[in-house]
Protein backbone atom coordinates (compact mmCIF):
# COMPACT_ATOMS: atom_id res chain seq x y z
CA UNK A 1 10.39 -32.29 -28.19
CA UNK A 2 14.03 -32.23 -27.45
CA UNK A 3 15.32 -33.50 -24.14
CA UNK A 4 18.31 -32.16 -21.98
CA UNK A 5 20.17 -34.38 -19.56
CA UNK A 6 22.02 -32.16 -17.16
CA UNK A 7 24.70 -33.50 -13.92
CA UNK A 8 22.73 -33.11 -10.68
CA UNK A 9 25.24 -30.65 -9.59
CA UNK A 10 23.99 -28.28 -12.44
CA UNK A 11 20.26 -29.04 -11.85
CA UNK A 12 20.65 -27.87 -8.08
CA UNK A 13 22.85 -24.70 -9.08
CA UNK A 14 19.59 -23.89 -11.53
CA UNK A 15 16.91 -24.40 -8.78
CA UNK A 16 19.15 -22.31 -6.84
CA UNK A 17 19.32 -19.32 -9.04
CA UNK A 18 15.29 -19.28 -9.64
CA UNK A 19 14.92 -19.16 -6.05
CA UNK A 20 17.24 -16.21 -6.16
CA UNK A 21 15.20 -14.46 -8.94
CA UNK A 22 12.07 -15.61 -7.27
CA UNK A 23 12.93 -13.71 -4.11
CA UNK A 24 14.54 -10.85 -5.76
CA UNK A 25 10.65 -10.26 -7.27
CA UNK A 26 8.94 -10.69 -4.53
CA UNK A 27 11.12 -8.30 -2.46
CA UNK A 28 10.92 -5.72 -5.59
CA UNK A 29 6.47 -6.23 -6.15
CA UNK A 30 6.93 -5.20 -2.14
CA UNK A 31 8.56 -2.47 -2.31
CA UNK A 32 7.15 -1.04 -5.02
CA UNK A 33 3.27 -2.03 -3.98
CA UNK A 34 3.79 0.68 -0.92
CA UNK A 35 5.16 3.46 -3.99
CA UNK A 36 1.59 2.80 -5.20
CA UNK A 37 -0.71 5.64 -5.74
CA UNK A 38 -4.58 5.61 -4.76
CA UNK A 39 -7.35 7.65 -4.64
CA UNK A 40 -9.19 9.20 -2.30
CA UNK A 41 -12.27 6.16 -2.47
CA UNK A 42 -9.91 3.66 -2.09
CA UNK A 43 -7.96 5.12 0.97
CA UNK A 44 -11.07 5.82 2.91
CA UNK A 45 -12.03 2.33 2.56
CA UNK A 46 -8.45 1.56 3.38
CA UNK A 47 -9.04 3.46 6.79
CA UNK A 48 -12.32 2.76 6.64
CA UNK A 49 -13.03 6.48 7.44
CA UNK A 50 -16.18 8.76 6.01
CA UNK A 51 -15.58 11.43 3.42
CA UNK A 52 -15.92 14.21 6.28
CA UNK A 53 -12.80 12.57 8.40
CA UNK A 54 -11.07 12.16 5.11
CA UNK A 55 -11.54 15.79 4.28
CA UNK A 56 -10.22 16.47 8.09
CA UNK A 57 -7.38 14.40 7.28
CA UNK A 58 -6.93 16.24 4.57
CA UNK A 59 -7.33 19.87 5.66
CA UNK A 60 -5.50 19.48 8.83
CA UNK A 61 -2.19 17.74 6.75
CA UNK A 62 -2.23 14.90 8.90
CA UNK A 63 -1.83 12.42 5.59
CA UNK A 64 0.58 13.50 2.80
CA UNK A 65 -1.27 14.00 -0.32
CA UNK A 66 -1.22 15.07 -3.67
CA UNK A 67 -3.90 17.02 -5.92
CA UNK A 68 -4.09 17.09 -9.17
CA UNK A 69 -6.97 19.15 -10.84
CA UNK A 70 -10.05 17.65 -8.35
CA UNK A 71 -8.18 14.25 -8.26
CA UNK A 72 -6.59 13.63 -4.69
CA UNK A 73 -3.96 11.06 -4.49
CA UNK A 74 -2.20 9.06 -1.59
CA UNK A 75 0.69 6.68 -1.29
CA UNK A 76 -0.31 3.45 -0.25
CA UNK A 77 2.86 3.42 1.80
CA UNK A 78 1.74 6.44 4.16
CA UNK A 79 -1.77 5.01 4.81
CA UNK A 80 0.00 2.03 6.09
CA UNK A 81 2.41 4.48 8.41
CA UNK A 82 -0.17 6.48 9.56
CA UNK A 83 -2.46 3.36 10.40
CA UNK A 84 1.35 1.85 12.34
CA UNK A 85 2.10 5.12 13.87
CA UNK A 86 -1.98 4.71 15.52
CA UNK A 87 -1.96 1.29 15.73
CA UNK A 88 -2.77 0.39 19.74
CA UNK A 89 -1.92 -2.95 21.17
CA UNK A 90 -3.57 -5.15 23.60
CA UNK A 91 -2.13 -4.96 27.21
CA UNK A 92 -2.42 -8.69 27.69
């Protein structure tokens, strides 16, 4: 195994740099985890809602959705606006 001996100066520049990339992902995995795409199963237990609400939801266009065939899809991202746009908080 071959060994590399590099100034301190260097080293820290390196560290630096990861950090940057490091970030970079995170902020990307973020944005795109709200792009995601889910089903109907998996956003009524996201709003922890029965299948009749859902189908309100649904037939009164109060969540964006798409349908495909049978197949009913949501962005992840409006579940979590709709839930922020309801979301009540405490008085105290």
């Amino acid at each position: 195994m071959a060994m590399v001996v590099l100034p301190k100066s260097v080293w820290q520049g390196v560290k630096e740099d990861l950090q940057e990339v490091k970030e970079l992902l995170t902020k990307k995995n973020t944005e795109e985890a709200g792009k995601e795409w889910i089903d109907s199963v998996e956003a009524r237990k996201m709003l922890k809602v029965s299948p009749k609400t859902w189908q309100t939801y649904r037939d009164r266009r109060i969540i964006p959705f798409a349908q495909i065939g049978r197949k009913i899809l949501v962005k992840k991202s409006d579940l979590e606006a709709f839930m922020q746009n309801h979301y009540i908080s405490s008085s105290k």
